[in-house]
N, C-alpha and C. Protein backbone atom coordinates (compact mmCIF):
# COMPACT_ATOMS: atom_id res chain seq x y z
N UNK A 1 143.86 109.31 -19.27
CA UNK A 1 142.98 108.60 -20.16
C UNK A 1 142.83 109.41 -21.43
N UNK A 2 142.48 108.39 -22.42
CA UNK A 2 142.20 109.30 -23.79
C UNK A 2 141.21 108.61 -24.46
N UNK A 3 140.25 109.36 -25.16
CA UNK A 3 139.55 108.41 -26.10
C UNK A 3 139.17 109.34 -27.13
N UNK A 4 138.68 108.11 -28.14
CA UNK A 4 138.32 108.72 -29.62
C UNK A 4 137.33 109.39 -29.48
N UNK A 5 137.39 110.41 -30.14
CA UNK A 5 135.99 111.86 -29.94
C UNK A 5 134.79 111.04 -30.22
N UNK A 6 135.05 110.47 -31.15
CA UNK A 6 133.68 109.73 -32.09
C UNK A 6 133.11 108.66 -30.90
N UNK A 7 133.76 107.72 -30.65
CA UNK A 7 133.45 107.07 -29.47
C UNK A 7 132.80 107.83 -28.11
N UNK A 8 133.20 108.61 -27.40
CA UNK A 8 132.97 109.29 -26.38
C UNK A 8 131.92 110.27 -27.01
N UNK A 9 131.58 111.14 -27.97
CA UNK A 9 130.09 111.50 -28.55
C UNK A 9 129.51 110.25 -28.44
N UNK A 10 129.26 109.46 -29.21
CA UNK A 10 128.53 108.17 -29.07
C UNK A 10 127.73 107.55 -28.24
N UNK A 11 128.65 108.26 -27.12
CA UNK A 11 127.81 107.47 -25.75
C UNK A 11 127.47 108.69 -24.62
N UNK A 12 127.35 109.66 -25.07
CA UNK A 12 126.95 111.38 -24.78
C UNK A 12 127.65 111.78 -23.98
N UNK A 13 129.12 111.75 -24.22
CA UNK A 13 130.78 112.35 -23.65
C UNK A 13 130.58 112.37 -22.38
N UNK A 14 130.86 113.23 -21.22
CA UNK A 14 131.49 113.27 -19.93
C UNK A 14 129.74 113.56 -19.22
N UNK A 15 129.56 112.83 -18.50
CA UNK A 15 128.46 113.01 -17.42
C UNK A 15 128.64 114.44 -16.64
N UNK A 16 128.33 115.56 -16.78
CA UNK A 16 128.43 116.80 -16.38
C UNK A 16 128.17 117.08 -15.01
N UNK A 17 127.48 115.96 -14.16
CA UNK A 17 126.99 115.74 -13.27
C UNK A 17 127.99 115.18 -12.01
N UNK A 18 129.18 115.15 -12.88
CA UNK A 18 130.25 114.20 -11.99
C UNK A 18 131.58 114.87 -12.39
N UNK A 19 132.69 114.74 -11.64
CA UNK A 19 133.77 115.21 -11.60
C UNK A 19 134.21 116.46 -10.77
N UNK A 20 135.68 116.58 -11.32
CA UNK A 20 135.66 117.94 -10.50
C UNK A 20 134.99 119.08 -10.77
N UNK A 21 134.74 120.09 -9.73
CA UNK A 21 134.09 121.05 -9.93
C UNK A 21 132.64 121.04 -9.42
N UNK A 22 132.35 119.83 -9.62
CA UNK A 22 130.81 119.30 -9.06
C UNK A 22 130.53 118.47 -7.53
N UNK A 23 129.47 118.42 -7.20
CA UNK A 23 129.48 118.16 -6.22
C UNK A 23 129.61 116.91 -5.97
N UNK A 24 130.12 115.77 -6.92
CA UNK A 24 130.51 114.25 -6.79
C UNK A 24 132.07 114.63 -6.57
N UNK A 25 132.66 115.58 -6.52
CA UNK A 25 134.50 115.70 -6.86
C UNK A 25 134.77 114.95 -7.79
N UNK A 26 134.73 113.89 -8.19
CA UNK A 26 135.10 113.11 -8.79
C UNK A 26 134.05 111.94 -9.97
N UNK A 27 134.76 110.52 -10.37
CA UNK A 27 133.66 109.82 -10.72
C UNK A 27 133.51 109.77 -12.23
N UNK A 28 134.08 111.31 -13.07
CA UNK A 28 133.57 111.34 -14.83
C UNK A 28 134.37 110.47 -15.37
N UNK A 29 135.18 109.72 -14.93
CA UNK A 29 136.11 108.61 -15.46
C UNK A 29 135.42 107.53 -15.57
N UNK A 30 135.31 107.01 -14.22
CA UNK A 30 134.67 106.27 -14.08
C UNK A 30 133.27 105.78 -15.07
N UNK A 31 132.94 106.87 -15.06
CA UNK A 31 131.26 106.60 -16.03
C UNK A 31 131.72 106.97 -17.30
N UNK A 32 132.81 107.27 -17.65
CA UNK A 32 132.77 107.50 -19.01
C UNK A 32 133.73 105.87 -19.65
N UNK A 33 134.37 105.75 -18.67
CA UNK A 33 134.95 103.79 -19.26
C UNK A 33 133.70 102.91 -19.29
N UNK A 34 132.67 103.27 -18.36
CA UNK A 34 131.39 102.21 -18.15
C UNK A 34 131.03 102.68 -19.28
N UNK A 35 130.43 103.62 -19.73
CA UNK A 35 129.22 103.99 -21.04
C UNK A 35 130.44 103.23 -22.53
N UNK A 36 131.29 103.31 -22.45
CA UNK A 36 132.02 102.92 -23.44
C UNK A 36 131.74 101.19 -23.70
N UNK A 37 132.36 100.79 -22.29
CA UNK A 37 132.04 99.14 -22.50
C UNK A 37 130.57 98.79 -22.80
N UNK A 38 129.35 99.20 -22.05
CA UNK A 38 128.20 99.22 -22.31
C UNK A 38 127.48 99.24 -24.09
N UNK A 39 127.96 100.48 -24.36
CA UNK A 39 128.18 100.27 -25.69
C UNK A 39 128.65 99.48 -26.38
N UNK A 40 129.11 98.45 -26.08
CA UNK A 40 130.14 97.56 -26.84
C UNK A 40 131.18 98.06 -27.37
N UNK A 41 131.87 99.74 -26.88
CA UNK A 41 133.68 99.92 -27.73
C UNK A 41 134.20 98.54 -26.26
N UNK A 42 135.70 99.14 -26.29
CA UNK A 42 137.12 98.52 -25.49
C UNK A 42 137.55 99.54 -24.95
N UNK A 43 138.31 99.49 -23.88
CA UNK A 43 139.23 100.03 -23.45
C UNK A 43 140.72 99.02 -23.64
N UNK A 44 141.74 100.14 -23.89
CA UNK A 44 142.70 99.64 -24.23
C UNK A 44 143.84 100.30 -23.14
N UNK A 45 145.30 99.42 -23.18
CA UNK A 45 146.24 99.76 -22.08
C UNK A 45 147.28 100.36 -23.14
N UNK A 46 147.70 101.49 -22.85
CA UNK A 46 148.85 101.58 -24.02
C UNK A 46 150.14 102.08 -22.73
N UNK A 47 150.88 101.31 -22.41
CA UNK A 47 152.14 101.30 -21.70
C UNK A 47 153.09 102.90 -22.15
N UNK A 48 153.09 102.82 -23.27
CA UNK A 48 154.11 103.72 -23.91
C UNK A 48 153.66 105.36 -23.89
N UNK A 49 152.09 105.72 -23.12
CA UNK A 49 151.79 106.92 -23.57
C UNK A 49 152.34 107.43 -21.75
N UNK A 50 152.51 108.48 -21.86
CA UNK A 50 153.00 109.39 -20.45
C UNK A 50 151.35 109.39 -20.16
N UNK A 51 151.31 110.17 -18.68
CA UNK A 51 150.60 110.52 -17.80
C UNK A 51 151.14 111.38 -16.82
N UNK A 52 150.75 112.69 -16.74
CA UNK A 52 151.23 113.41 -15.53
C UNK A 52 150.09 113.39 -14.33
N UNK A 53 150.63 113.05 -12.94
CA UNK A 53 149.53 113.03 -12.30
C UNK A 53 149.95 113.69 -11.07
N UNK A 54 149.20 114.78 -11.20
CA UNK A 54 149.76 115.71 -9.73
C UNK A 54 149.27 114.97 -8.41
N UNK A 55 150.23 114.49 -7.58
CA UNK A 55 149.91 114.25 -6.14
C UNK A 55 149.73 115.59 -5.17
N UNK A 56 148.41 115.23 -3.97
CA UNK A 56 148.41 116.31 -3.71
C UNK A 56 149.79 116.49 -2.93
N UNK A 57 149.67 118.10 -2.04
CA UNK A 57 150.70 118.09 -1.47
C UNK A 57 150.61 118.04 0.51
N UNK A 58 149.35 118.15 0.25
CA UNK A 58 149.38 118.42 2.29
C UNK A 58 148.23 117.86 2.44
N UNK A 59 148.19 116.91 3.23
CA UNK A 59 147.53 116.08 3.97
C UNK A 59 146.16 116.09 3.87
N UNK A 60 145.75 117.75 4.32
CA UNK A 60 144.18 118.00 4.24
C UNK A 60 143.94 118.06 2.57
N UNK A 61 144.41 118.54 1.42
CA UNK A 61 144.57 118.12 -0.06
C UNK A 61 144.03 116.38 0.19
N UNK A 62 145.15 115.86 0.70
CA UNK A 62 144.42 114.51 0.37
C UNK A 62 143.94 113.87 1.09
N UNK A 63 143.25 114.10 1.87
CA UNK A 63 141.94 113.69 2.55
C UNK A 63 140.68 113.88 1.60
N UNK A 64 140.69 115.36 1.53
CA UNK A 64 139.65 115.27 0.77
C UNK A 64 139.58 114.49 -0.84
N UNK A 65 141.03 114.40 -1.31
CA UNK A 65 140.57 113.77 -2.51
C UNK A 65 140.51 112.30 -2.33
N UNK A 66 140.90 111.91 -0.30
CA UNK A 66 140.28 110.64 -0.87
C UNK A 66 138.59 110.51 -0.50
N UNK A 67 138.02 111.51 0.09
CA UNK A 67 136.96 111.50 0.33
C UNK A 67 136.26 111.64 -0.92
N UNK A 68 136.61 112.41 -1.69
CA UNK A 68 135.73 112.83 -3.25
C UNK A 68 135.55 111.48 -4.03
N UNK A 69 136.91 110.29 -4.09
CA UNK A 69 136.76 108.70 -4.40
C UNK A 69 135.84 108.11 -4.21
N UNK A 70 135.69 107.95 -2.99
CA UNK A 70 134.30 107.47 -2.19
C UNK A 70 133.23 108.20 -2.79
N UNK A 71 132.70 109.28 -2.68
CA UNK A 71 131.75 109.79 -3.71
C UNK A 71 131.39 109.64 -4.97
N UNK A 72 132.48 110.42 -5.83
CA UNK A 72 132.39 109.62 -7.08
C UNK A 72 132.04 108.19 -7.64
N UNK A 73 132.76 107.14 -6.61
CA UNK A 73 132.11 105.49 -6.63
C UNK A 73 130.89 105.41 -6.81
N UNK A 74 130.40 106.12 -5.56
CA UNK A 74 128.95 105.52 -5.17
C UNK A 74 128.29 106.42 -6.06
N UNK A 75 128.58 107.77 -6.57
CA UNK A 75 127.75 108.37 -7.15
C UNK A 75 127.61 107.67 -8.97
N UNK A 76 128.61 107.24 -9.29
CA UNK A 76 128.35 106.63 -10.68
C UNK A 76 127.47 105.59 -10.56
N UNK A 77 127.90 104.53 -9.37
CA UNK A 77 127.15 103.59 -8.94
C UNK A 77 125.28 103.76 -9.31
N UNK A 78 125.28 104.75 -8.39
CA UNK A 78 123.85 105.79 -8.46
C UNK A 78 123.50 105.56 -10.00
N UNK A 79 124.29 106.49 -10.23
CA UNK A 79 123.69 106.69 -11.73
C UNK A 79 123.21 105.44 -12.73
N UNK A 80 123.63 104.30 -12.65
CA UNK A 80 123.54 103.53 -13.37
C UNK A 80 122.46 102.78 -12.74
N UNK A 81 122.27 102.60 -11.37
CA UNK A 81 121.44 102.36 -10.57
C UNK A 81 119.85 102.70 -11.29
N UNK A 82 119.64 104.05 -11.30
CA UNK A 82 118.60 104.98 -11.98
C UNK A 82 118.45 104.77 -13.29
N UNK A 83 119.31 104.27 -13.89
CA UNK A 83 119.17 104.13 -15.53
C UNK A 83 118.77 103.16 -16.00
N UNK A 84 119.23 101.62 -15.59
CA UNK A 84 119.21 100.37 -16.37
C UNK A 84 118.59 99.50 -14.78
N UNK A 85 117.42 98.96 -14.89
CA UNK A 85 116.89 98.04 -13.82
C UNK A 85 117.98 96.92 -14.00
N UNK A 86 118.59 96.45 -15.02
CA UNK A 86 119.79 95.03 -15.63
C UNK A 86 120.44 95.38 -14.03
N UNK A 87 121.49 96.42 -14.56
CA UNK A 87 122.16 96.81 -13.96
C UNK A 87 122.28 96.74 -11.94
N UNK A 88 120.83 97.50 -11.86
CA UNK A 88 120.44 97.24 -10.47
C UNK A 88 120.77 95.49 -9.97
N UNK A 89 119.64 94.89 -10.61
CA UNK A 89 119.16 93.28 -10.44
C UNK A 89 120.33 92.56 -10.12
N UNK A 90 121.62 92.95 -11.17
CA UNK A 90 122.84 92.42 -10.77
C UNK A 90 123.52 92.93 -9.59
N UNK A 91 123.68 94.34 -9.61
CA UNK A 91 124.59 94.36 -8.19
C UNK A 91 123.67 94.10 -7.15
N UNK A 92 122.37 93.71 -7.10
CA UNK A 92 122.19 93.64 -6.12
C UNK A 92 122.18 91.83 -5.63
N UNK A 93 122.32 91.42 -6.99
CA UNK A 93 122.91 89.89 -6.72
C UNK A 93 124.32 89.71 -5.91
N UNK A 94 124.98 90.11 -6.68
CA UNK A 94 126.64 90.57 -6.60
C UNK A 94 126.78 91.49 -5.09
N UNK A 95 126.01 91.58 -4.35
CA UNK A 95 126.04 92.52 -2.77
C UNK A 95 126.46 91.37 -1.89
N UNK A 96 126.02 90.11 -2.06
CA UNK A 96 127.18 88.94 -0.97
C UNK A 96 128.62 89.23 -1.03
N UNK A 97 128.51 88.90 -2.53
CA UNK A 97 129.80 88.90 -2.59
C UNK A 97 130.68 89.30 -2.53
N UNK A 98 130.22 90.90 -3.00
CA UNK A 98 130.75 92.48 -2.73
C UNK A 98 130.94 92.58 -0.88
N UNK A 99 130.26 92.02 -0.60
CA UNK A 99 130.11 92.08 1.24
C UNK A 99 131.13 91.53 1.71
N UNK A 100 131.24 89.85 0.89
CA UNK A 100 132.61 89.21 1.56
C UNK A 100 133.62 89.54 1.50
N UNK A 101 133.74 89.97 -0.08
CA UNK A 101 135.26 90.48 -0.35
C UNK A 101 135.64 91.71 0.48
N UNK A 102 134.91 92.71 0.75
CA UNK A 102 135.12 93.77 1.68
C UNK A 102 135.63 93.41 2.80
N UNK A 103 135.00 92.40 3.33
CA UNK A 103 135.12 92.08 4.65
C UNK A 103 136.69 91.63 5.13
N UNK A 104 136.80 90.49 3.68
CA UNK A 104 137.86 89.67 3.65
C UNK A 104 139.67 89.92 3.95
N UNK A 105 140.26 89.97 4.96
CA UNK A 105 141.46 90.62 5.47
C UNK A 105 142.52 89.59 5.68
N UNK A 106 142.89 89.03 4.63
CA UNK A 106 143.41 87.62 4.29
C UNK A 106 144.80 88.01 4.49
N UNK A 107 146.03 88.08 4.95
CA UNK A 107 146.97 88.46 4.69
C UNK A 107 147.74 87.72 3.03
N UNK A 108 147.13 86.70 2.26
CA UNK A 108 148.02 86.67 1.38
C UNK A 108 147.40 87.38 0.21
N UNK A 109 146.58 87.73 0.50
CA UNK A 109 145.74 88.88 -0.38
C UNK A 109 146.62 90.20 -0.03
N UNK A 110 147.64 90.25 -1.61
CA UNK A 110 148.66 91.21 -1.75
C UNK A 110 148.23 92.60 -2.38
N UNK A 111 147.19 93.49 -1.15
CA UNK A 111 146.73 94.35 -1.85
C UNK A 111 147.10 95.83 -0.69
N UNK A 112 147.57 96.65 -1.04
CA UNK A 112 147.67 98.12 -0.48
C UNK A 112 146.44 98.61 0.12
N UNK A 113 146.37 98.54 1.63
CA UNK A 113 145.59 99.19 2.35
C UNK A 113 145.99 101.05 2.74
N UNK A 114 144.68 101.30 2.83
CA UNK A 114 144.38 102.99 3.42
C UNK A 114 145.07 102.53 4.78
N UNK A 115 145.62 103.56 5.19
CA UNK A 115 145.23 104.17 6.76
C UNK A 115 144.01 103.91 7.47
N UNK A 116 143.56 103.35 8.08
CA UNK A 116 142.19 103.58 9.42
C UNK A 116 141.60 104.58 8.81
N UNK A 117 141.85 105.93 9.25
CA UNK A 117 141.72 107.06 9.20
C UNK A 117 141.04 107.10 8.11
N UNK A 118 142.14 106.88 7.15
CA UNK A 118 142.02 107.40 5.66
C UNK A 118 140.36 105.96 4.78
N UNK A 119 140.40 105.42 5.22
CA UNK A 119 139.50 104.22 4.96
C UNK A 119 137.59 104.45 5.47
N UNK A 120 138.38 104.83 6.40
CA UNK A 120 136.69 105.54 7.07
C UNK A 120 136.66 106.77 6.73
N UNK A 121 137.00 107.91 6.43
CA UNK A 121 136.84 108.81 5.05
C UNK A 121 136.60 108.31 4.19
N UNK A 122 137.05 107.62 3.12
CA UNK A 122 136.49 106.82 1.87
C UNK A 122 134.88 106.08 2.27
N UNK A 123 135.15 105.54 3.10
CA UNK A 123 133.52 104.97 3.43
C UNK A 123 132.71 105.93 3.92
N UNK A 124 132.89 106.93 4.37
CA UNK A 124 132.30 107.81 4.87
C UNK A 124 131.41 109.19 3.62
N UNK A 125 132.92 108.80 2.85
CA UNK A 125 132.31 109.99 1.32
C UNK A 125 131.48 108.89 0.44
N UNK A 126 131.38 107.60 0.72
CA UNK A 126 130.27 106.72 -0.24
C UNK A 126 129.28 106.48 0.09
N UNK A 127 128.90 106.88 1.67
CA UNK A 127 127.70 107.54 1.75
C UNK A 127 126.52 108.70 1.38
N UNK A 128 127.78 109.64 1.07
CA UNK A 128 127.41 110.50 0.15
C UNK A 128 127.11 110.92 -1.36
N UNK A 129 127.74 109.65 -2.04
CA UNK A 129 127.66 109.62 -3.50
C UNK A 129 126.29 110.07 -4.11
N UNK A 130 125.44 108.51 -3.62
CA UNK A 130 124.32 109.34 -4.60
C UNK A 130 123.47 110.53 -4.57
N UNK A 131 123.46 110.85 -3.21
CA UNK A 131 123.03 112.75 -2.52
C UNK A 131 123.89 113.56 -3.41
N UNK A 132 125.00 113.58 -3.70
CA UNK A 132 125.85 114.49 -4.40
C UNK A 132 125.38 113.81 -6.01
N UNK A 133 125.17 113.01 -6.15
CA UNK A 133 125.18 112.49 -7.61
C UNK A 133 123.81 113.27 -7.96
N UNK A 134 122.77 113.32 -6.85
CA UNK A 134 121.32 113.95 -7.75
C UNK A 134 121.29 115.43 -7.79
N UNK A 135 122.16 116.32 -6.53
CA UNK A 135 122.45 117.45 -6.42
C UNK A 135 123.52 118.15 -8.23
N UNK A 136 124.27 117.38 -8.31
CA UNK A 136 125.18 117.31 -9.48
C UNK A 136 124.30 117.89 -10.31
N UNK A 137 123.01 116.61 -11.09
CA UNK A 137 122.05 116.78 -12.16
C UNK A 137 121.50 117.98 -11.87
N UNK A 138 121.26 118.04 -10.59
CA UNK A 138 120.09 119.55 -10.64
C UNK A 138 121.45 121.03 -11.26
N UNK A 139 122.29 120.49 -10.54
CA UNK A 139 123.23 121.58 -11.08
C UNK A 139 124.10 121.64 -12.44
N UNK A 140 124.06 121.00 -13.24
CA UNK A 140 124.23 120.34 -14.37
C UNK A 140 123.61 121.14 -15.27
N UNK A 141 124.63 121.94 -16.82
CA UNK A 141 124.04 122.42 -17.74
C UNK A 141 123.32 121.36 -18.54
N UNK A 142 121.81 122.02 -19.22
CA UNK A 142 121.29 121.74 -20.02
C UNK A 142 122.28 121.16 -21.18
N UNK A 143 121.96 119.52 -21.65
CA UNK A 143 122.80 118.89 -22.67
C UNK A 143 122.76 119.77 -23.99
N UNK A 144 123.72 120.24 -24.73
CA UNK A 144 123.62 120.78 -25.89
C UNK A 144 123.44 119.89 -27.05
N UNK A 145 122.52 120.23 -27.60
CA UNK A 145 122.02 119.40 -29.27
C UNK A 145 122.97 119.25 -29.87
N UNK A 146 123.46 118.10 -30.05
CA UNK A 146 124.37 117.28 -31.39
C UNK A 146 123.72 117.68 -32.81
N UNK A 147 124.80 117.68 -33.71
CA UNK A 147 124.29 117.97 -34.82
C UNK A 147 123.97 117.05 -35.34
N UNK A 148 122.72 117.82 -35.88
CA UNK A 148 121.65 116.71 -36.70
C UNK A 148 120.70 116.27 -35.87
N UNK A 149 120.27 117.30 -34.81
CA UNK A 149 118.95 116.86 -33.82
C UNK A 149 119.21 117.50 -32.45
N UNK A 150 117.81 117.04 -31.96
CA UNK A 150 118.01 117.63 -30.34
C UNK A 150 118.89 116.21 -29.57
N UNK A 151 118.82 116.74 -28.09
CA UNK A 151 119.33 115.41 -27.36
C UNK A 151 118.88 114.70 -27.10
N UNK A 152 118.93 113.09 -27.20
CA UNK A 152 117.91 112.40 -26.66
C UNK A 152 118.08 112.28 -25.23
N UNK A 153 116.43 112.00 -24.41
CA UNK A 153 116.24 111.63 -23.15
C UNK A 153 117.93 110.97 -22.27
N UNK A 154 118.25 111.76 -21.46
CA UNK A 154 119.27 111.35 -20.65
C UNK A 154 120.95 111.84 -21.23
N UNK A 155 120.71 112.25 -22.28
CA UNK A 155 121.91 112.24 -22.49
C UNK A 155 122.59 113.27 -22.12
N UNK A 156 123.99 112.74 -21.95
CA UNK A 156 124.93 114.06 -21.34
C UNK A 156 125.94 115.32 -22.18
N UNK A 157 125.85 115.99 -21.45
CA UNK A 157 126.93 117.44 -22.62
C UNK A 157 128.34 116.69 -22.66
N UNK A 158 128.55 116.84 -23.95
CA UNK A 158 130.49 116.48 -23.67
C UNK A 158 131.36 118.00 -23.53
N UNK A 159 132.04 117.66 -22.26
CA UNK A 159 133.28 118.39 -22.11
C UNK A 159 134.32 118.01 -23.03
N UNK A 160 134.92 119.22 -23.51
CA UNK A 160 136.26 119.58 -24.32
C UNK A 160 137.61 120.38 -23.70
């Protein structure tokens, strides 16, 4: 992923509270495409730019990073949860439906399943999201002042 500096300041850069290193593993993607659309920018597809993406290499590697998925989900989830009541009111409209489609094991529904295994790990680390998502904040540097003022209420430090 890439985005314009100006854009990503705008909407108070990378949630410090999430990703690697923290106790969500994962997730600063995630909340950093949401704060963008929210804002009213776009996300855009550009076909032509590379991406290197290291796969892990041994098994227990990716377990846990699919467990950190599951976290990160639920922990952005969280976050937005805590921020905007909108936000809440809807997914919690949108929880049927979210229920059915989960449920739903259609065979012409042409979509790549986990492993067993690997699936109940993922559900298992989205239990944990928002516990790791409030642990994160407590562990989370103090936002640094943008120039031309302090930070306002909530906002996050951008990583460089």
């Amino acid at each position: 992923m890439a985005f314009r500096h100006d854009a990503l300041l705008a909407v108070g850069g990378f949630d410090p509270a999430l990703g690697a290193g923290t106790p969500t593993g994962g997730g600063e993607d995630l909340a950093a495409f949401t704060d963008v659309i929210l804002a009213g920018g776009g996300l855009a597809y550009e076909p032509r730019c590379l991406c290197w993406h290291e796969h892990r290499s041994d098994e227990q590697a990716l377990r846990a990073q699919i467990r950190n998925y599951g976290i990160g989900l639920t922990a952005v989830l969280w976050r937005y949860f805590t921020r905007d009541w909108r936000f809440s009111l809807t997914a919690a409209r949108s929880l049927p439906l979210m229920l059915r489609l989960a449920r739903s094991r259609s065979d012409d529904r042409q979509v790549e399943r986990l492993p067993a295994d690997l699936a109940r790990l993922e559900l298992r680390g989205r239990l944990l999201g928002p516990f790791r998502y409030v642990a994160g904040k407590r562990r989370a540097p103090p936002a640094e002042a943008p120039a031309g003022g302090a930070p306002t209420e909530g906002q996050d430090q951008t990583r460089t």
